[in-house]
Protein backbone atom coordinates (compact mmCIF):
# COMPACT_ATOMS: atom_id res chain seq x y z
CA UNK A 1 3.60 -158.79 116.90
CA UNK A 2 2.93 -154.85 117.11
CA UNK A 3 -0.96 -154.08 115.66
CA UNK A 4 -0.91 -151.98 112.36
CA UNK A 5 -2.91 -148.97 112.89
CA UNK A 6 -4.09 -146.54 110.13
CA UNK A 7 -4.18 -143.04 110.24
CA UNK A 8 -7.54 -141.34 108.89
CA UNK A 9 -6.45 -138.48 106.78
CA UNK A 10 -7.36 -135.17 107.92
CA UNK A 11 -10.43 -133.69 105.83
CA UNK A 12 -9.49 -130.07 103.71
CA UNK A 13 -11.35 -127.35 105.84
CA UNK A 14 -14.39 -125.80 103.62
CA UNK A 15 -13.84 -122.67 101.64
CA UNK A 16 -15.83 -120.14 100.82
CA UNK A 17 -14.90 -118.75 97.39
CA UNK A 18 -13.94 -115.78 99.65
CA UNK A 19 -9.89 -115.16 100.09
CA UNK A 20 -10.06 -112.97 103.03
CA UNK A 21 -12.81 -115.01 104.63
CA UNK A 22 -10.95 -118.47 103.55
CA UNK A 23 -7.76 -116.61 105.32
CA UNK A 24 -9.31 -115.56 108.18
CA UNK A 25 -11.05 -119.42 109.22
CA UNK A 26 -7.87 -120.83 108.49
CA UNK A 27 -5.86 -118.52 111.01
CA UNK A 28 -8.36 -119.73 113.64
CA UNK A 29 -6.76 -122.82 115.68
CA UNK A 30 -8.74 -123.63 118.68
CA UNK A 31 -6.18 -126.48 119.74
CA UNK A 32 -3.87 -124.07 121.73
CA UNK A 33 -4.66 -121.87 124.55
CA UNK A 34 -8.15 -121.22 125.53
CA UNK A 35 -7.52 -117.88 126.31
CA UNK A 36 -6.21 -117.01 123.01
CA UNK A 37 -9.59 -118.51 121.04
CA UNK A 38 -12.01 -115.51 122.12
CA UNK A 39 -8.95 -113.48 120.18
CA UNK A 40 -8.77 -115.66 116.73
CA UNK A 41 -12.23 -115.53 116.53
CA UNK A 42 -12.78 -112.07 117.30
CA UNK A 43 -10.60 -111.63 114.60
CA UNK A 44 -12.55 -113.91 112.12
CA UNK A 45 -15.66 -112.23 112.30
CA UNK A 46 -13.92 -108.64 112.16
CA UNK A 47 -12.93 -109.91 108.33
CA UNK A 48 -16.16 -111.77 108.10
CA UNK A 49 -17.57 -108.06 108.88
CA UNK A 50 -15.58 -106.16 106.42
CA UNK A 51 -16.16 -107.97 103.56
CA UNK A 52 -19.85 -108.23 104.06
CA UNK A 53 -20.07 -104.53 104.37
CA UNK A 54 -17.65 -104.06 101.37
CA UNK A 55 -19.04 -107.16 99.01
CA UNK A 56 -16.52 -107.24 95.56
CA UNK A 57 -18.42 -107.71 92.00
């Protein structure tokens, strides 16, 4: 008889209310490459950057 095993859904990441920002965390996958994570996140907080500098009413 072969167990029945459930898979847990995976959770919605958080948002921000903040496109670019929301755009930018979602482009981040630290599940490849190691050396390619310094990169994506480099890149996160360059967005992260720019729209804190340049808020939108």
């Amino acid at each position: 008889m072969a167990a029945v095993t459930e898979q847990t859904p995976t959770p919605e990441p958080p948002t921000t209310g903040v496109p670019e920002i929301d755009a930018a965390l979602a482009a981040v996958r630290l599940d490849g490459p190691v050396g390619e994570h310094h990169q994506q996140l480099s890149a996160a907080v360059e967005v992260l950057q720019q729209v804190l500098r340049t808020p939108q009413q």
